[in-house]
Protein backbone atom coordinates (compact mmCIF):
# COMPACT_ATOMS: atom_id res chain seq x y z
CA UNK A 1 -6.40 -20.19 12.90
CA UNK A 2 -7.68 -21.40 16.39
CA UNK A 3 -5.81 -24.49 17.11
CA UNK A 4 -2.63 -23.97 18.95
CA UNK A 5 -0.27 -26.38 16.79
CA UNK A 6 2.14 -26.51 14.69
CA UNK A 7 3.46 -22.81 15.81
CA UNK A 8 3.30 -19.09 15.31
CA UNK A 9 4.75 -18.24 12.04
CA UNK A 10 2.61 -21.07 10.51
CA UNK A 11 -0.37 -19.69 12.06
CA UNK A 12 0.31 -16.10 11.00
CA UNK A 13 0.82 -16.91 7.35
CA UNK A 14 -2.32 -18.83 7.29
CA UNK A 15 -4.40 -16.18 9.16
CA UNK A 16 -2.82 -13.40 5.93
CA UNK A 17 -3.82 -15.82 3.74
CA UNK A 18 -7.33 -16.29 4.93
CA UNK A 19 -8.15 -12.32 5.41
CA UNK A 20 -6.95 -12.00 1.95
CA UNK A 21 -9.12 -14.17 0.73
CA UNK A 22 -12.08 -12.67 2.24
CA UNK A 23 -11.19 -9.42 1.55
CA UNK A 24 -13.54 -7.35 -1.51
CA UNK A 25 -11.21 -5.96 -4.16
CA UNK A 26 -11.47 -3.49 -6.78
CA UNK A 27 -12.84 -4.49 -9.99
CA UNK A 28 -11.15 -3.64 -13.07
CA UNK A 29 -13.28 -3.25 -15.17
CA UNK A 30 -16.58 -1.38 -13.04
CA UNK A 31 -14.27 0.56 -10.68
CA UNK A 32 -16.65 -1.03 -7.76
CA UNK A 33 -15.20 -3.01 -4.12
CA UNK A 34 -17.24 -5.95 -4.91
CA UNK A 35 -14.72 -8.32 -6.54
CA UNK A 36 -15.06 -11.73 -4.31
CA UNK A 37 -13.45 -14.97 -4.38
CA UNK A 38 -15.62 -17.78 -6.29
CA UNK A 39 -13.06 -20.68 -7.05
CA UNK A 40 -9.34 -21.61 -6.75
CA UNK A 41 -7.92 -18.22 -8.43
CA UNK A 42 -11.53 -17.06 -9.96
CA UNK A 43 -12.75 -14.28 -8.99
CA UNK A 44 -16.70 -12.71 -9.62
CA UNK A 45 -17.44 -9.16 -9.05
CA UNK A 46 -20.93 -8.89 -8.06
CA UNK A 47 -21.46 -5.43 -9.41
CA UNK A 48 -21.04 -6.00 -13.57
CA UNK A 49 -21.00 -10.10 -13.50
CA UNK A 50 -17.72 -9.91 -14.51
CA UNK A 51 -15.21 -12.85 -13.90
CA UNK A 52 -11.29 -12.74 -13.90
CA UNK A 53 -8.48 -15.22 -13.16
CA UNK A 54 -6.30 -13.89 -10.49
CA UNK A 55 -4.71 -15.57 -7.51
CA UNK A 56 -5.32 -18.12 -5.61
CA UNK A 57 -5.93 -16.07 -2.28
CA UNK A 58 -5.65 -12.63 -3.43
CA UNK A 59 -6.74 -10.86 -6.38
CA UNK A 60 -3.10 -9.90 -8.24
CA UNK A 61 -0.34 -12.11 -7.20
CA UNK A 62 3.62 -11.12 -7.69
CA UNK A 63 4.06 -13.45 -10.57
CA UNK A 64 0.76 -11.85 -12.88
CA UNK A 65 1.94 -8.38 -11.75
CA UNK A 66 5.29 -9.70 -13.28
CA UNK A 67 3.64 -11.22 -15.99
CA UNK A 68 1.99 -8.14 -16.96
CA UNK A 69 4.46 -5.74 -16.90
CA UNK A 70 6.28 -7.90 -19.50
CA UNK A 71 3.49 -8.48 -21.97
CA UNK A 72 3.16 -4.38 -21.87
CA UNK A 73 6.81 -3.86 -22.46
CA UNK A 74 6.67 -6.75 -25.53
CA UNK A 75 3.88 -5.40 -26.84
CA UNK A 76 5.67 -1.93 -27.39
CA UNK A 77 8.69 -2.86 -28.62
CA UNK A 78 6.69 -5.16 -31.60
């Protein structure tokens, strides 16, 4: 962030927030780095045209992780 309000930790968390967002993740379904932000939480990998939901900044958030982990364990015990 380049304005010098409303203080450091502010700043910081905003700064995280923005490299994550520009940051290429790993598709899951090609394998390839070239999973990029297109919307609020959609994300478009430019190597297989694939799109996933995800997070709003980041690719896998701690609630899907969460979220995921207990659709696996449901799904075994049915």
């Amino acid at each position: 962030m380049q304005t010098p309000r409303y203080g450091a930790s502010n700043r910081k968390l905003v700064d995280k927030a923005i490299k994550a967002k520009k940051t290429r993740y790993e598709c899951p379904k090609c394998k390839k780095y070239k999973l990029v932000r297109k919307g609020n939480a959609l994300w478009n990998c430019k190597g297989c045209d694939g799109t996933f939901a995800g997070g709003a900044y980041s690719f896998s958030s701690e609630s899907g992780e969460i979220a995921k982990r207990l659709v696996a364990e449901y799904s075994k015990s049915s």
